[in-house]
ModelCIF file with pLDDT and N, C-alpha, C, O atoms, coordinates in Angstrom:
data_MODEL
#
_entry.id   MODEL 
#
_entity.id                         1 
_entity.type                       polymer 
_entity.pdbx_number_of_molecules   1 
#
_entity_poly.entity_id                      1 
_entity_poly.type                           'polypeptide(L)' 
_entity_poly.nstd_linkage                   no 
_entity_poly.nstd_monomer                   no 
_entity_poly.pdbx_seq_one_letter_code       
;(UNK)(UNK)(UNK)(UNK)(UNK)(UNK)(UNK)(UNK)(UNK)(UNK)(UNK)(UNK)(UNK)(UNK)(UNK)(UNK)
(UNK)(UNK)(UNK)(UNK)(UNK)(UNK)(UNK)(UNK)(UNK)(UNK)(UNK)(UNK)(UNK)(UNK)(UNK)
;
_entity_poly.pdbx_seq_one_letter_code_can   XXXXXXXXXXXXXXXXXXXXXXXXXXXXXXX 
_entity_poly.pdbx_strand_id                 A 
#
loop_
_entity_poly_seq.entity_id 
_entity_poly_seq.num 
_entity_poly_seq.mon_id 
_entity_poly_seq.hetero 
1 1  UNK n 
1 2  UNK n 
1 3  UNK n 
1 4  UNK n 
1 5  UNK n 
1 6  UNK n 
1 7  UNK n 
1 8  UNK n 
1 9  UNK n 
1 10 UNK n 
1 11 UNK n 
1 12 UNK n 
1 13 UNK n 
1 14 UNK n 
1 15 UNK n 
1 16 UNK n 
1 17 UNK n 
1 18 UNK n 
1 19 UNK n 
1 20 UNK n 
1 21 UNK n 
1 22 UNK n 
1 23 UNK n 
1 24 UNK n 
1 25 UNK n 
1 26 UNK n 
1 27 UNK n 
1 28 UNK n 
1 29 UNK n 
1 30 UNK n 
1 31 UNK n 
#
_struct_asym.id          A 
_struct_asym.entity_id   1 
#
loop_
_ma_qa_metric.id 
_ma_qa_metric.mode 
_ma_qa_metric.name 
_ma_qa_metric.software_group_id 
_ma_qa_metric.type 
1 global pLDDT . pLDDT 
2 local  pLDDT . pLDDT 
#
_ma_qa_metric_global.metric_id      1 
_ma_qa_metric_global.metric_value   83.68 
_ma_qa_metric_global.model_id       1 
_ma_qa_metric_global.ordinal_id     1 
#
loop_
_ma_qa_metric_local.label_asym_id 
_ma_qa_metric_local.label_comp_id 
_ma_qa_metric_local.label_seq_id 
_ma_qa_metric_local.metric_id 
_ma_qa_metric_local.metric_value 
_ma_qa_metric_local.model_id 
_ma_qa_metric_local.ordinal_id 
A UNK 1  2 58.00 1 1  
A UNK 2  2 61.00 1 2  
A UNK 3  2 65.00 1 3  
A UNK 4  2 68.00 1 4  
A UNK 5  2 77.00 1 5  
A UNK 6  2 76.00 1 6  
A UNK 7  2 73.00 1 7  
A UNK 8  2 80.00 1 8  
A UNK 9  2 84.00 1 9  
A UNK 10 2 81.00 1 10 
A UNK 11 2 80.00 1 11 
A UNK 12 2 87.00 1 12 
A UNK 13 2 87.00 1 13 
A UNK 14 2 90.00 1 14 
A UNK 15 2 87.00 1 15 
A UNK 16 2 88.00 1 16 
A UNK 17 2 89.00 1 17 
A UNK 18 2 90.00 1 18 
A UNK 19 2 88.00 1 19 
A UNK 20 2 87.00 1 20 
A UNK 21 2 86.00 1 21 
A UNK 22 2 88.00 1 22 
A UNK 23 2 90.00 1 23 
A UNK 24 2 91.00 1 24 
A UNK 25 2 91.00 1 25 
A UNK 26 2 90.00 1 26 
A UNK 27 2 93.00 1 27 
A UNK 28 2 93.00 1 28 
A UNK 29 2 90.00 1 29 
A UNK 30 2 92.00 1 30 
A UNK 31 2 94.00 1 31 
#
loop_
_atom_site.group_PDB 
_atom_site.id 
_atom_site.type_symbol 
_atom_site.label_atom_id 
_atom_site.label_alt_id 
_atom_site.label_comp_id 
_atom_site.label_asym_id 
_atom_site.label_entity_id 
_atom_site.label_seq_id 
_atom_site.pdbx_PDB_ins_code 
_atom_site.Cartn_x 
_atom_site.Cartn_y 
_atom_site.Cartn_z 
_atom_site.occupancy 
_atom_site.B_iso_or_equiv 
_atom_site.pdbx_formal_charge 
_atom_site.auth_seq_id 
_atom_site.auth_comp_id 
_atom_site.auth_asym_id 
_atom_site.auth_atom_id 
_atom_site.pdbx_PDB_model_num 
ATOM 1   N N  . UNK A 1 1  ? 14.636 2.624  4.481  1.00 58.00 ? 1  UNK A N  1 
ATOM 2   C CA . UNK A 1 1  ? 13.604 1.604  4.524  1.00 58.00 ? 1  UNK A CA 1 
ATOM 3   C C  . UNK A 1 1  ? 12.528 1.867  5.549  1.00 58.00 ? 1  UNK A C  1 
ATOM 4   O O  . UNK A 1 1  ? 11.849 0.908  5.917  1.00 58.00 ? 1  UNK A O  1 
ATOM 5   N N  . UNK A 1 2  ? 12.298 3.093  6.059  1.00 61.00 ? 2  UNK A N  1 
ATOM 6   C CA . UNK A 1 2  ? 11.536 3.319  7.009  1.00 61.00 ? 2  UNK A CA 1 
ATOM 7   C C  . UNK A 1 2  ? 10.739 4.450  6.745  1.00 61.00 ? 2  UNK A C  1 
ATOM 8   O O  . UNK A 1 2  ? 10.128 5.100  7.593  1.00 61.00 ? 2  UNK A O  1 
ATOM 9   N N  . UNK A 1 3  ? 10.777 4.686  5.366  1.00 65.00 ? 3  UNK A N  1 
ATOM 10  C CA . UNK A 1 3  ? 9.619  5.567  5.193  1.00 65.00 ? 3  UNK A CA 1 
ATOM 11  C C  . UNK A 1 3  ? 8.294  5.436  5.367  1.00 65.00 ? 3  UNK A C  1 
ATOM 12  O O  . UNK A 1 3  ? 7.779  6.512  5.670  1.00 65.00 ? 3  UNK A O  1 
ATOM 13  N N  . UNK A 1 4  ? 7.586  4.595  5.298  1.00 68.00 ? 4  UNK A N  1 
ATOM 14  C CA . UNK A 1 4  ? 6.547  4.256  5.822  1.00 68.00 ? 4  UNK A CA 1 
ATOM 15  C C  . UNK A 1 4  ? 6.183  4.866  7.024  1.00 68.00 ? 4  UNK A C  1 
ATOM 16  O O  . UNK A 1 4  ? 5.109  5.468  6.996  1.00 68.00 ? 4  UNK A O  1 
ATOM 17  N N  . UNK A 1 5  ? 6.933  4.861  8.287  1.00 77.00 ? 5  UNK A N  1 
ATOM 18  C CA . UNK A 1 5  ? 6.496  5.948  9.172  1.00 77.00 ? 5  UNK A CA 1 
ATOM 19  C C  . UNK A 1 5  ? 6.332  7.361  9.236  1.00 77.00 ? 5  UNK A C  1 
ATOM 20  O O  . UNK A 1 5  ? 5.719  7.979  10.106 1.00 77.00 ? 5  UNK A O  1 
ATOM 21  N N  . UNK A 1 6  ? 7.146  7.992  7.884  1.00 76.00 ? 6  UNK A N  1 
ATOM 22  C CA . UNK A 1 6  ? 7.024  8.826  7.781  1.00 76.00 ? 6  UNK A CA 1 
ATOM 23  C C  . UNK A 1 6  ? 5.685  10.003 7.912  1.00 76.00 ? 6  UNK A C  1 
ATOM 24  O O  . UNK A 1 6  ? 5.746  11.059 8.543  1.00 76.00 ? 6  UNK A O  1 
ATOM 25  N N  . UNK A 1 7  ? 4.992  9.704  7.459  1.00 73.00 ? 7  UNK A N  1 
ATOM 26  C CA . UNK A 1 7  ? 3.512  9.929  7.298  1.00 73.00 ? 7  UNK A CA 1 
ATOM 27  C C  . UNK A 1 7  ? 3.092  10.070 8.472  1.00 73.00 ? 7  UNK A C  1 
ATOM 28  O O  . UNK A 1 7  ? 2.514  11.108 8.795  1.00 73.00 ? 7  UNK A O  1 
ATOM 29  N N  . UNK A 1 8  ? 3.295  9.069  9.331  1.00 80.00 ? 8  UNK A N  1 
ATOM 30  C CA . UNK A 1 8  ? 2.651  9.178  11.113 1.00 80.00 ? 8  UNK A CA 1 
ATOM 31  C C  . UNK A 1 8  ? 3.374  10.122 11.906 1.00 80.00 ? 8  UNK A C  1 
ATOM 32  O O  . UNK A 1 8  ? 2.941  10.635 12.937 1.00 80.00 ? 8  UNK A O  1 
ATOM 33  N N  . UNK A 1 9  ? 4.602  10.354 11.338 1.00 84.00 ? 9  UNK A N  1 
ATOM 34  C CA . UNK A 1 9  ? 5.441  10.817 12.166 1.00 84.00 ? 9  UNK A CA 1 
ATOM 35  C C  . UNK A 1 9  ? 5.205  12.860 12.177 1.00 84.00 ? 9  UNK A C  1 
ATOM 36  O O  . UNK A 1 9  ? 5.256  13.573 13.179 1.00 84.00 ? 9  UNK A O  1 
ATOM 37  N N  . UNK A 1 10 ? 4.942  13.342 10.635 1.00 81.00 ? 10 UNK A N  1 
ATOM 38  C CA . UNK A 1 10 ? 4.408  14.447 10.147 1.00 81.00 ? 10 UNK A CA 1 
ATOM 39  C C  . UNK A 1 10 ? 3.491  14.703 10.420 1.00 81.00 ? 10 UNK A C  1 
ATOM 40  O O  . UNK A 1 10 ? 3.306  15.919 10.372 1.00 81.00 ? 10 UNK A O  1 
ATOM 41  N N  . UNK A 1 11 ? 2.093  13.725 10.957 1.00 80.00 ? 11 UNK A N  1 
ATOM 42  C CA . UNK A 1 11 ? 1.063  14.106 11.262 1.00 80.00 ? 11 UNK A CA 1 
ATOM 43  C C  . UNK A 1 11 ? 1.428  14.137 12.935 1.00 80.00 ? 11 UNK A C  1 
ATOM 44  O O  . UNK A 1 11 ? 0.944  15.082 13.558 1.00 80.00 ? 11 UNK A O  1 
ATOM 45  N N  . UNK A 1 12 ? 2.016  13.438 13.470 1.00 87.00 ? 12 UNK A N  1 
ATOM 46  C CA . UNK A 1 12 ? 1.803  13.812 15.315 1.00 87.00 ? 12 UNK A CA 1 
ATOM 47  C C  . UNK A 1 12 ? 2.551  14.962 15.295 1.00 87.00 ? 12 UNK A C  1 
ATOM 48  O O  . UNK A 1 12 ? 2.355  15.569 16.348 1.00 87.00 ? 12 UNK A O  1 
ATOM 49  N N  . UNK A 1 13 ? 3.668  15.797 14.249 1.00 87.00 ? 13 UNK A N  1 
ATOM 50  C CA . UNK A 1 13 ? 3.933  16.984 14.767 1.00 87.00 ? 13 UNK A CA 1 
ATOM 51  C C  . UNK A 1 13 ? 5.682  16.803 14.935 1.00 87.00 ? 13 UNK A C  1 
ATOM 52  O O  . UNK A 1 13 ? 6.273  17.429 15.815 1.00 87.00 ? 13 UNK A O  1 
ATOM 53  N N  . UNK A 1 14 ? 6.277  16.046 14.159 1.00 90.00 ? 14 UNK A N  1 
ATOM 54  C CA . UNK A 1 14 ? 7.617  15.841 13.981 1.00 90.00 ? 14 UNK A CA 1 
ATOM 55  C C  . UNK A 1 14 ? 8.153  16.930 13.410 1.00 90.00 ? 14 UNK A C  1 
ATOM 56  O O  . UNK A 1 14 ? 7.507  17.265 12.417 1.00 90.00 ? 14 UNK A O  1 
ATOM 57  N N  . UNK A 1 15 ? 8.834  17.437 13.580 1.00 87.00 ? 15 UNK A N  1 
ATOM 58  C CA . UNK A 1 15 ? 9.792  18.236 12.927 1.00 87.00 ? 15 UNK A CA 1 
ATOM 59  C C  . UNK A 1 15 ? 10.947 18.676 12.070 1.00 87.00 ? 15 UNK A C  1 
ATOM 60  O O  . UNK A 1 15 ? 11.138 19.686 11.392 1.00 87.00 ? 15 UNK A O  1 
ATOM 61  N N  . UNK A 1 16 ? 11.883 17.253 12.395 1.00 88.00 ? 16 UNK A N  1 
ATOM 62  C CA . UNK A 1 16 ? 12.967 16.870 11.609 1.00 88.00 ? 16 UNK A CA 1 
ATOM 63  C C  . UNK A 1 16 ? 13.003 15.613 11.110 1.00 88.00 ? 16 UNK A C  1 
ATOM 64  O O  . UNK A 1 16 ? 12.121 14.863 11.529 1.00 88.00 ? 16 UNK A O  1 
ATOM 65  N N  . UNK A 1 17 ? 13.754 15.186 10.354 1.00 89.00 ? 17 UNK A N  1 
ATOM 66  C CA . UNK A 1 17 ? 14.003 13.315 9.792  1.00 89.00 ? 17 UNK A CA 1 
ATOM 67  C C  . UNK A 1 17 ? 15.862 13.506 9.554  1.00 89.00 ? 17 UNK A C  1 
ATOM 68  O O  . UNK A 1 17 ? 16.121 14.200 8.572  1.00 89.00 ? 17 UNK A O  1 
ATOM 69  N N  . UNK A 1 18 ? 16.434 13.263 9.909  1.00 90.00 ? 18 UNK A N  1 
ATOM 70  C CA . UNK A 1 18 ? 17.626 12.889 9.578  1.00 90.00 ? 18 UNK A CA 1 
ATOM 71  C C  . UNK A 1 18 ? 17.573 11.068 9.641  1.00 90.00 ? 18 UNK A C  1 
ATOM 72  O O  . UNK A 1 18 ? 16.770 10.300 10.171 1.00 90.00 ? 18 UNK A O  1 
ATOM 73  N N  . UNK A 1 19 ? 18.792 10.846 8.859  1.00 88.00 ? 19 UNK A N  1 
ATOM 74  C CA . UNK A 1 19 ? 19.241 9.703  8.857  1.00 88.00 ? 19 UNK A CA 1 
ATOM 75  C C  . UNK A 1 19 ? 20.537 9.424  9.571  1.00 88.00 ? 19 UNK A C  1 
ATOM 76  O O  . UNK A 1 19 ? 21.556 10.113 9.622  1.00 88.00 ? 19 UNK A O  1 
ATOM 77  N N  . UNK A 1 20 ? 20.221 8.064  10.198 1.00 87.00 ? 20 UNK A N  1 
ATOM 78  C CA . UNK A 1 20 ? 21.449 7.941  11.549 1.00 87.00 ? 20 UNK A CA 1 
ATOM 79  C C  . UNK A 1 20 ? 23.076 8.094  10.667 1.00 87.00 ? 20 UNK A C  1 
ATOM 80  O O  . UNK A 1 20 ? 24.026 8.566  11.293 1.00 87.00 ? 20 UNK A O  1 
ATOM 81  N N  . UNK A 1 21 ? 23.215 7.744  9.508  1.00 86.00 ? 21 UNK A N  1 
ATOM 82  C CA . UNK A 1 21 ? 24.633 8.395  9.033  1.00 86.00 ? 21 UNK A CA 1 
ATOM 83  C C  . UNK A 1 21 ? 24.658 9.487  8.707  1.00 86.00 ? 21 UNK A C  1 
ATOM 84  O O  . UNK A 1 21 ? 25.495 9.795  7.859  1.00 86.00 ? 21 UNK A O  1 
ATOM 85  N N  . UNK A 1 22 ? 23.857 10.401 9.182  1.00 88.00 ? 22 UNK A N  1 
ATOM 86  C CA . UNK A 1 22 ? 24.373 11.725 8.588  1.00 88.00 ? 22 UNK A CA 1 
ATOM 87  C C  . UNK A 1 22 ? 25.546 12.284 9.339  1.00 88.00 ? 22 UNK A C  1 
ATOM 88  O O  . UNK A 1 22 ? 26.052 11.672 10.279 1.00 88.00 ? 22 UNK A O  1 
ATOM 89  N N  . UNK A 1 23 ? 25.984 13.481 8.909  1.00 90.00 ? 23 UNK A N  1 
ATOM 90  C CA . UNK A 1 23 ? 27.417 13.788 9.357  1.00 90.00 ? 23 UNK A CA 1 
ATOM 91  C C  . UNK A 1 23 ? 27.151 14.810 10.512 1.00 90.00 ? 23 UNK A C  1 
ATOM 92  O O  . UNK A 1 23 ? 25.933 14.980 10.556 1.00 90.00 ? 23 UNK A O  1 
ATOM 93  N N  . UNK A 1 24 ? 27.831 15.621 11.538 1.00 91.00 ? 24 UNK A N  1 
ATOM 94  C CA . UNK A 1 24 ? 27.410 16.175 12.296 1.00 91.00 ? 24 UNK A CA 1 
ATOM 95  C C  . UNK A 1 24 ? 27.251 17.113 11.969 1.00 91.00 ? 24 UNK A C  1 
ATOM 96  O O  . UNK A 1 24 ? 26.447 17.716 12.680 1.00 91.00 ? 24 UNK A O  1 
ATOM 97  N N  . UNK A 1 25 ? 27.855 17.985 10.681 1.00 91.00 ? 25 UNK A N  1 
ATOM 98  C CA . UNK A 1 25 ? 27.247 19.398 9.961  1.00 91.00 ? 25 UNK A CA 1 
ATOM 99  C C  . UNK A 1 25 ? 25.536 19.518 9.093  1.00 91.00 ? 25 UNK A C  1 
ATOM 100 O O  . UNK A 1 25 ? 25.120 20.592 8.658  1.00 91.00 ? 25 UNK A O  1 
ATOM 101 N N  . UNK A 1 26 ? 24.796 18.281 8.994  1.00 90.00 ? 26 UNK A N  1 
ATOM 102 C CA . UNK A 1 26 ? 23.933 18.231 9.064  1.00 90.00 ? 26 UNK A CA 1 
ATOM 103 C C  . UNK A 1 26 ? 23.098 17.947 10.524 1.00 90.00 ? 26 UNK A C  1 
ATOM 104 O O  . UNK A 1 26 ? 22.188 18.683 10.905 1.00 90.00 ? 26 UNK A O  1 
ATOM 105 N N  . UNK A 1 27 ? 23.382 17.230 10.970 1.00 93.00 ? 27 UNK A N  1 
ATOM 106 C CA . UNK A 1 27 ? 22.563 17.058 12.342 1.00 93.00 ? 27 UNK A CA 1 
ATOM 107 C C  . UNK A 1 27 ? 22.594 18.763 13.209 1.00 93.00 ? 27 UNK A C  1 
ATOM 108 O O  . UNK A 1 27 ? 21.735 19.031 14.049 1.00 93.00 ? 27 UNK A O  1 
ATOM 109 N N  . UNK A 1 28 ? 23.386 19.479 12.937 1.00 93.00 ? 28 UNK A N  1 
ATOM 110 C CA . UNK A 1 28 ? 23.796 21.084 13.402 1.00 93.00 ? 28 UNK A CA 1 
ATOM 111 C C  . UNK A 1 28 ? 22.432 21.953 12.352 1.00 93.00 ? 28 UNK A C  1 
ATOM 112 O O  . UNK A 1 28 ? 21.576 22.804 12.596 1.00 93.00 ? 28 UNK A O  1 
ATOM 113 N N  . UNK A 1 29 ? 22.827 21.209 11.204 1.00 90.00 ? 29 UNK A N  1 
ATOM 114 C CA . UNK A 1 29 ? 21.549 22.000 10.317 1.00 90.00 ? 29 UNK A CA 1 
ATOM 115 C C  . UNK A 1 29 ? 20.261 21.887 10.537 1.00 90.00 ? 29 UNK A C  1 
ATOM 116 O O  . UNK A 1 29 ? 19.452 22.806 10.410 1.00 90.00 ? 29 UNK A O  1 
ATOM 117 N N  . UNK A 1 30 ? 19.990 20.657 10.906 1.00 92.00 ? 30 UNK A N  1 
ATOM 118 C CA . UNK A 1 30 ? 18.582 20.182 11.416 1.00 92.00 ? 30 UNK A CA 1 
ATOM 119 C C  . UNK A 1 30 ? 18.197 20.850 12.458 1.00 92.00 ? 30 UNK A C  1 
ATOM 120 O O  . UNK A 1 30 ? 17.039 21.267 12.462 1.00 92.00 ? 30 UNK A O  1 
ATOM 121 N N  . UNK A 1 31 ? 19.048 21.112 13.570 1.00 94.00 ? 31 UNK A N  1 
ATOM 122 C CA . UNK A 1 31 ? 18.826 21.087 14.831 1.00 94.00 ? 31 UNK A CA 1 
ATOM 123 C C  . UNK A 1 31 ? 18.579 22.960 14.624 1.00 94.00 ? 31 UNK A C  1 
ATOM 124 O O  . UNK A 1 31 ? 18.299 23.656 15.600 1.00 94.00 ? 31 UNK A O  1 
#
């Protein structure tokens, strides 16, 4: 439900988006 920031977040230069349930073998992938 928070895509909406998305957009602002890609333009200041974000890098990743995970979602707070992801599992820690993704948060390892992101990172």
């Amino acid at each position: 439900g928070q895509q909406e920031y998305y957009f602002k977040m890609v333009e200041l230069g974000v890098k990743g988006f995970l979602l707070k349930n992801s599992d820690i073998i993704e948060v390892f992938s992101a990172l």
